[in-house]
PDB file of N, CA and C in Angstrom:
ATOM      1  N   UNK A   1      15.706 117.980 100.959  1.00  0.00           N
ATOM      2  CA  UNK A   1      17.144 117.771 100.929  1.00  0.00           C
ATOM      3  C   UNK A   1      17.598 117.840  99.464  1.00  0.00           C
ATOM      4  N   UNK A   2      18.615 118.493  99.165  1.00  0.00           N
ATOM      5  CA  UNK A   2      19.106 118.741  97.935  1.00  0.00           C
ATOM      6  C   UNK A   2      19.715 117.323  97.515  1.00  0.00           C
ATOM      7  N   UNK A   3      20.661 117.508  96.059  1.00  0.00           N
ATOM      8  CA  UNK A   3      21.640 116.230  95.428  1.00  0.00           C
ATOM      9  C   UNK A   3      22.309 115.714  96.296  1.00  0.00           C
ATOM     10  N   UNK A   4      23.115 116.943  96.575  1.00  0.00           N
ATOM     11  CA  UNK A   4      24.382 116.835  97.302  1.00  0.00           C
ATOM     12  C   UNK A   4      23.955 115.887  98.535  1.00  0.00           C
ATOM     13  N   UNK A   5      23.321 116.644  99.516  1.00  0.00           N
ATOM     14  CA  UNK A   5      23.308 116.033 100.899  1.00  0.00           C
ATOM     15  C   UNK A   5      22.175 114.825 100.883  1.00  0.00           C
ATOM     16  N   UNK A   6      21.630 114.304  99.728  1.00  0.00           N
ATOM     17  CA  UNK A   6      21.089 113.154  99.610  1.00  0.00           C
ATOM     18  C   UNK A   6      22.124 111.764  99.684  1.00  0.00           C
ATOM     19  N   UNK A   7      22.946 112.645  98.397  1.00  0.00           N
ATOM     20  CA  UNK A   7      24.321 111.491  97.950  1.00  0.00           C
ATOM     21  C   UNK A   7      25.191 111.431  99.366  1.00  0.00           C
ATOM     22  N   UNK A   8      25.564 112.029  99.871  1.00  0.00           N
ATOM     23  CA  UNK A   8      26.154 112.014 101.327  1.00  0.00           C
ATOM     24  C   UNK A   8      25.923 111.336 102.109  1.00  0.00           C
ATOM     25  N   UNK A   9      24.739 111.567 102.329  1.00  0.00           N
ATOM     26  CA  UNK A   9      23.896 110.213 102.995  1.00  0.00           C
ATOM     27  C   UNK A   9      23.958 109.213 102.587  1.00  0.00           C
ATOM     28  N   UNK A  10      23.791 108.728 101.717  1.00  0.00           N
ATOM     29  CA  UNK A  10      23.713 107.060 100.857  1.00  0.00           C
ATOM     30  C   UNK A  10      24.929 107.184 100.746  1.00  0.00           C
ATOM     31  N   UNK A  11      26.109 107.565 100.607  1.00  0.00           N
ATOM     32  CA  UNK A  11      27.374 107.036 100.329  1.00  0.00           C
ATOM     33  C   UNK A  11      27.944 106.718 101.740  1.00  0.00           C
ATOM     34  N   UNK A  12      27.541 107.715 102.708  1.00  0.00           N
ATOM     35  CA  UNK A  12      28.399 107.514 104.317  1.00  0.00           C
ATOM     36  C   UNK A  12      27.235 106.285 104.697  1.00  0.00           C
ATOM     37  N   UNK A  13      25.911 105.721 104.299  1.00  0.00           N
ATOM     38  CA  UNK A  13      25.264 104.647 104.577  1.00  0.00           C
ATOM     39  C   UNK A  13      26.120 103.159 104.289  1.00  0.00           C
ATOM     40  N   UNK A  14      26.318 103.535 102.917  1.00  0.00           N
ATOM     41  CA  UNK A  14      26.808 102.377 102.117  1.00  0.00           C
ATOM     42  C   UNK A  14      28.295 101.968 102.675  1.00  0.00           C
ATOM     43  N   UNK A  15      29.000 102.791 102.636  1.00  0.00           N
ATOM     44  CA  UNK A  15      30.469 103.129 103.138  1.00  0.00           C
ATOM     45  C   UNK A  15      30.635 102.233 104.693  1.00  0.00           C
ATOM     46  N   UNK A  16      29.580 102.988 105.420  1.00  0.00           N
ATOM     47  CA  UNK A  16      29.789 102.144 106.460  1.00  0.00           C
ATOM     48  C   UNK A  16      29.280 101.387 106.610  1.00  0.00           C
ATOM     49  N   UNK A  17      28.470 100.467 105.987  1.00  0.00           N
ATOM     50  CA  UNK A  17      27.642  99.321 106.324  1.00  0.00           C
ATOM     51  C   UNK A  17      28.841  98.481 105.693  1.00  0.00           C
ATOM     52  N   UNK A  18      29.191  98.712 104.562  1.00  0.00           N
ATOM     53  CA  UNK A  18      30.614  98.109 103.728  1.00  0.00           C
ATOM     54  C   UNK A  18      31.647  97.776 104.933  1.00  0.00           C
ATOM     55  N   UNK A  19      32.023  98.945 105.521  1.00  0.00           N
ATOM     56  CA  UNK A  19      33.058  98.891 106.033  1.00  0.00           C
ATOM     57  C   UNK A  19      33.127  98.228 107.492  1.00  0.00           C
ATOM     58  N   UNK A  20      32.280  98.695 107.959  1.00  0.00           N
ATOM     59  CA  UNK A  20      31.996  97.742 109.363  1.00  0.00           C
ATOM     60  C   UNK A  20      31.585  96.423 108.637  1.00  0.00           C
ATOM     61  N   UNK A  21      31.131  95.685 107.954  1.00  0.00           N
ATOM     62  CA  UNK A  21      31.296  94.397 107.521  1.00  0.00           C
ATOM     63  C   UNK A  21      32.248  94.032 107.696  1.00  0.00           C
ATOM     64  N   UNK A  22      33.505  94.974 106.849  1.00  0.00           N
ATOM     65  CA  UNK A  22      34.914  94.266 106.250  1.00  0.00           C
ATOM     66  C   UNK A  22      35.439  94.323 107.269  1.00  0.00           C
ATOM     67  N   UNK A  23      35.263  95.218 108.486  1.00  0.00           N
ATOM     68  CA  UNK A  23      36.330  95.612 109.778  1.00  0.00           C
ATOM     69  C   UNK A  23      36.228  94.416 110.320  1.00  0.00           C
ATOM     70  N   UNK A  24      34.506  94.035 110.820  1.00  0.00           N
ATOM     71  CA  UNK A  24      34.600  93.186 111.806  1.00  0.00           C
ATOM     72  C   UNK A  24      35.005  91.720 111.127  1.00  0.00           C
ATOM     73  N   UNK A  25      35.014  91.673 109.869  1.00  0.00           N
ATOM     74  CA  UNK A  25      35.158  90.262 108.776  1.00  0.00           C
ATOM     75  C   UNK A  25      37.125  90.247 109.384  1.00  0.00           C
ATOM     76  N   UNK A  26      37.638  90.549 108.858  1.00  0.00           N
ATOM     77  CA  UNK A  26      39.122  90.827 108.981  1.00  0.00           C
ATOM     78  C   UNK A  26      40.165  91.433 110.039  1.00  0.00           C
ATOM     79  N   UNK A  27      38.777  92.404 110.743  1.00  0.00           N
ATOM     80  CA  UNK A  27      39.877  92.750 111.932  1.00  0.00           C
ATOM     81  C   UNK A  27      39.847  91.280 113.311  1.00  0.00           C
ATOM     82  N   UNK A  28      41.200  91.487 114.010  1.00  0.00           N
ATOM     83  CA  UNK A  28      41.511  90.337 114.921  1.00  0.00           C
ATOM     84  C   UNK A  28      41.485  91.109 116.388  1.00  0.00           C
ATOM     85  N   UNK A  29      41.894  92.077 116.335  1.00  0.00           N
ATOM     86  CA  UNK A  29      41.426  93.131 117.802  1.00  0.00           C
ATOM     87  C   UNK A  29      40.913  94.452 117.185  1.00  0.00           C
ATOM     88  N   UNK A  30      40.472  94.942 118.450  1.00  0.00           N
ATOM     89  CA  UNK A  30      39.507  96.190 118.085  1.00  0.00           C
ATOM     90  C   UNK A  30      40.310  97.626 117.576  1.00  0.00           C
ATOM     91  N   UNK A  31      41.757  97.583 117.272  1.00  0.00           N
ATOM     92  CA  UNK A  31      42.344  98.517 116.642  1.00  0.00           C
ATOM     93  C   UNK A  31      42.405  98.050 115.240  1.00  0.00           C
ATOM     94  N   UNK A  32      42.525  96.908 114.595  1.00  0.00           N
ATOM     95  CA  UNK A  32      42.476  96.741 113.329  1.00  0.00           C
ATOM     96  C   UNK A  32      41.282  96.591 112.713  1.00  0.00           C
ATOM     97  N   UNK A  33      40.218  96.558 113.849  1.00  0.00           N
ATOM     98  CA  UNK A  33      39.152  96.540 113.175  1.00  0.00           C
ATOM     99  C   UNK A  33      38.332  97.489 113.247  1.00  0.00           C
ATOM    100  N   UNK A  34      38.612  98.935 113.947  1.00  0.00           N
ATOM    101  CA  UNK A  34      38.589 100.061 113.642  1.00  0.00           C
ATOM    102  C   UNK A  34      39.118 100.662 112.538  1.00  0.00           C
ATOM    103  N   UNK A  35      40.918 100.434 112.142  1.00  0.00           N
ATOM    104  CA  UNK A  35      41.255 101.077 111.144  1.00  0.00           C
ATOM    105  C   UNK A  35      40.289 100.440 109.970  1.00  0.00           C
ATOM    106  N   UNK A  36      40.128  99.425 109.388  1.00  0.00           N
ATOM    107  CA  UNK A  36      40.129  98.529 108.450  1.00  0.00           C
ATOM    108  C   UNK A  36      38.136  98.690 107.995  1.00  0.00           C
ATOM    109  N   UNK A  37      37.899  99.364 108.920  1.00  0.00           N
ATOM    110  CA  UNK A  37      36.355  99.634 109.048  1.00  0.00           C
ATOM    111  C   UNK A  37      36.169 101.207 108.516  1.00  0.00           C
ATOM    112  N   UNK A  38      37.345 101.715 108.739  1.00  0.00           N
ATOM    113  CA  UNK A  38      37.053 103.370 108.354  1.00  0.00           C
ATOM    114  C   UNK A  38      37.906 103.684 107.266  1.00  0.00           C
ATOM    115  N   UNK A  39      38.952 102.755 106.687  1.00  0.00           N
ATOM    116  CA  UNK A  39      39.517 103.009 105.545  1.00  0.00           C
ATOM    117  C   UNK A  39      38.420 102.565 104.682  1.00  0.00           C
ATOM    118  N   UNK A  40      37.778 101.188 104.993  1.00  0.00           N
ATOM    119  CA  UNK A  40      37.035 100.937 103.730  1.00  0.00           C
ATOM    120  C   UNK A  40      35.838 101.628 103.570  1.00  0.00           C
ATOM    121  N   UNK A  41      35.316 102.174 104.656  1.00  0.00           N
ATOM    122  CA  UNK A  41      33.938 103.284 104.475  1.00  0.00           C
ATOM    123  C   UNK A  41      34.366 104.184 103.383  1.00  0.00           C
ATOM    124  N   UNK A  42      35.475 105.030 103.916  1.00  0.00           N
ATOM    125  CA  UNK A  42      36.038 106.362 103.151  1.00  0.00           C
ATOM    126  C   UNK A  42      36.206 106.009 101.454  1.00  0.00           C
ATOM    127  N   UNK A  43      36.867 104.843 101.242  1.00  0.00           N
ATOM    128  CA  UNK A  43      36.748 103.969 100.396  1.00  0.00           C
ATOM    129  C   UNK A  43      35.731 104.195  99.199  1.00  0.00           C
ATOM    130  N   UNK A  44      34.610 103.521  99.916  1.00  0.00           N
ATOM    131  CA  UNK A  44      33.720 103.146  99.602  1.00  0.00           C
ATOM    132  C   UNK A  44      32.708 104.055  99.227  1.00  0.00           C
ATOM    133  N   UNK A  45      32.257 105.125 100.169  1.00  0.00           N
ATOM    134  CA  UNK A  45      32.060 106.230 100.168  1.00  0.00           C
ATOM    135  C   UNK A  45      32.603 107.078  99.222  1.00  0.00           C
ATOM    136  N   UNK A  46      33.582 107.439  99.315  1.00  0.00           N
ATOM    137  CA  UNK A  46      34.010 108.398  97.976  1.00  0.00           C
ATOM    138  C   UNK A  46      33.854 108.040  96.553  1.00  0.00           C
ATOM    139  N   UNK A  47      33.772 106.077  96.275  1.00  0.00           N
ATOM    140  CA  UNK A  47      33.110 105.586  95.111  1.00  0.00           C
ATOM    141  C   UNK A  47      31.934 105.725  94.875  1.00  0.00           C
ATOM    142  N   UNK A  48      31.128 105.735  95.809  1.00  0.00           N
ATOM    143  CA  UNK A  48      29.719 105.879  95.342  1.00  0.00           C
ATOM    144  C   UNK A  48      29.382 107.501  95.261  1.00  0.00           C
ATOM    145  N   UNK A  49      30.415 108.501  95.849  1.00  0.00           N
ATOM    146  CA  UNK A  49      30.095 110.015  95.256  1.00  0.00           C
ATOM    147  C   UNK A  49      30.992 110.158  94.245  1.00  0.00           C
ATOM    148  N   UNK A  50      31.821 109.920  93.567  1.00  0.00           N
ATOM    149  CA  UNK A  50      32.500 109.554  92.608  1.00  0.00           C
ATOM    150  C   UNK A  50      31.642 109.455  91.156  1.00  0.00           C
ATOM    151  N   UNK A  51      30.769 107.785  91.791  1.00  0.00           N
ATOM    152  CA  UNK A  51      30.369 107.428  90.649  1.00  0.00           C
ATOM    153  C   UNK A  51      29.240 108.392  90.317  1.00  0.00           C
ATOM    154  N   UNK A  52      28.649 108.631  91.174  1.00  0.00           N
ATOM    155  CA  UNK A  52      27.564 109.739  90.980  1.00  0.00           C
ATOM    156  C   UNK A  52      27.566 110.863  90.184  1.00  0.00           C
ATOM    157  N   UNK A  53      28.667 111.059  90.456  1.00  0.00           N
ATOM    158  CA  UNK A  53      29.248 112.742  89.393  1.00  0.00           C
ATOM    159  C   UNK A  53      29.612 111.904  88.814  1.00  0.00           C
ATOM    160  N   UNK A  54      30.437 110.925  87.913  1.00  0.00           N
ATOM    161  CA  UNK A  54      30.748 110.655  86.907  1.00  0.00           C
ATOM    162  C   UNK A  54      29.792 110.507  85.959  1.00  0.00           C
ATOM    163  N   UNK A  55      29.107 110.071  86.942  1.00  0.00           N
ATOM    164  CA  UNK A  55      27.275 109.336  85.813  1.00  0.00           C
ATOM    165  C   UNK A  55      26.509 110.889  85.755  1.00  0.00           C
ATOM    166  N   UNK A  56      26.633 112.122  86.175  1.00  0.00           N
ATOM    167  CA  UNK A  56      26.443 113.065  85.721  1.00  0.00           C
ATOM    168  C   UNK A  56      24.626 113.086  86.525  1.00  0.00           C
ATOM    169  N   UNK A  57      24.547 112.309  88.011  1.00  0.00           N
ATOM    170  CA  UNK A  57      23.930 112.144  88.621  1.00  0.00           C
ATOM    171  C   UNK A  57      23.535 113.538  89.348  1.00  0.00           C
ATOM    172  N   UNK A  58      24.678 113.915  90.074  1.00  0.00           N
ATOM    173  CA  UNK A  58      24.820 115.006  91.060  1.00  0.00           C
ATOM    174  C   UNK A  58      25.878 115.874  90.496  1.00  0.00           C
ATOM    175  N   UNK A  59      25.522 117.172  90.655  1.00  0.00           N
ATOM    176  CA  UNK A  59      26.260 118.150  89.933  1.00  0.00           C
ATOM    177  C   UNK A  59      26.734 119.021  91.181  1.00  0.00           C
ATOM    178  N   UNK A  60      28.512 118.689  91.502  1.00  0.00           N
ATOM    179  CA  UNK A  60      28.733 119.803  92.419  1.00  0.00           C
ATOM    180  C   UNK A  60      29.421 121.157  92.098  1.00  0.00           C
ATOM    181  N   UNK A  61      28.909 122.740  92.497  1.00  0.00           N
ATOM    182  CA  UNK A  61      29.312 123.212  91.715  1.00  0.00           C
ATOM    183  C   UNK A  61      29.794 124.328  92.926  1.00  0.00           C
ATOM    184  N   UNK A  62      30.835 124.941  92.792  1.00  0.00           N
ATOM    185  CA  UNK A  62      31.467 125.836  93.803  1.00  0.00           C
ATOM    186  C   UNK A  62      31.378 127.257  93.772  1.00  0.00           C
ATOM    187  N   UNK A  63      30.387 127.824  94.574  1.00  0.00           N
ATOM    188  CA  UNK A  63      30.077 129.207  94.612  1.00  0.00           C
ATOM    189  C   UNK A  63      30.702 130.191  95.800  1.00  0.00           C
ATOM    190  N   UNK A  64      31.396 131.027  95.369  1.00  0.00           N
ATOM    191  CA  UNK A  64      32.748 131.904  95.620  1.00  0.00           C
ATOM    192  C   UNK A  64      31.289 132.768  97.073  1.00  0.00           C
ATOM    193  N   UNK A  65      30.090 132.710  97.108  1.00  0.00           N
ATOM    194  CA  UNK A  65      29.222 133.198  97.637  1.00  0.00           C
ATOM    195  C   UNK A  65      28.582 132.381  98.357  1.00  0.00           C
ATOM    196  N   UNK A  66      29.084 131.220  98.754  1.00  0.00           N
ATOM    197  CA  UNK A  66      28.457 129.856  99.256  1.00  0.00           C
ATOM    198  C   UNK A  66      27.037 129.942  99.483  1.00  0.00           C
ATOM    199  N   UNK A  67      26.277 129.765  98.075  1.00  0.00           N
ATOM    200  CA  UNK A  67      25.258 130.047  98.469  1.00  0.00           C
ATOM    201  C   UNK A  67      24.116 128.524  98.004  1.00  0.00           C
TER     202      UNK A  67
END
């Protein structure tokens, strides 16, 4: 498995283990604790691929040849 789809993994891991915490912590019925579970994944998730490229961890780079 390459950078990319390593970090993907561990961020949609983290994201949702985060977020289903916070859903079921805060939500009061099962629609707020759906939304409140998948905002904070996405959240969460995009910080930890975020931080990754910031820290110069994972390098994503866009090929016009998707290759």
């Amino acid at each position: 498995m390459d950078d990319a789809k390593t970090l993907a993994v561990i961020a949609g891991g983290v994201g949702g283990s985060v977020g289903a915490f916070v859903g079921i912590t805060v939500g009061s019925d099962p629609m707020s604790t759906t939304l409140a579970t998948l905002v904070v994944a996405l959240v969460v998730g995009t910080a930890v691929i975020l931080s990754a490229v910031i820290a110069g961890d994972v390098e994503f780079v866009v090929d016009a040849d998707a290759e």
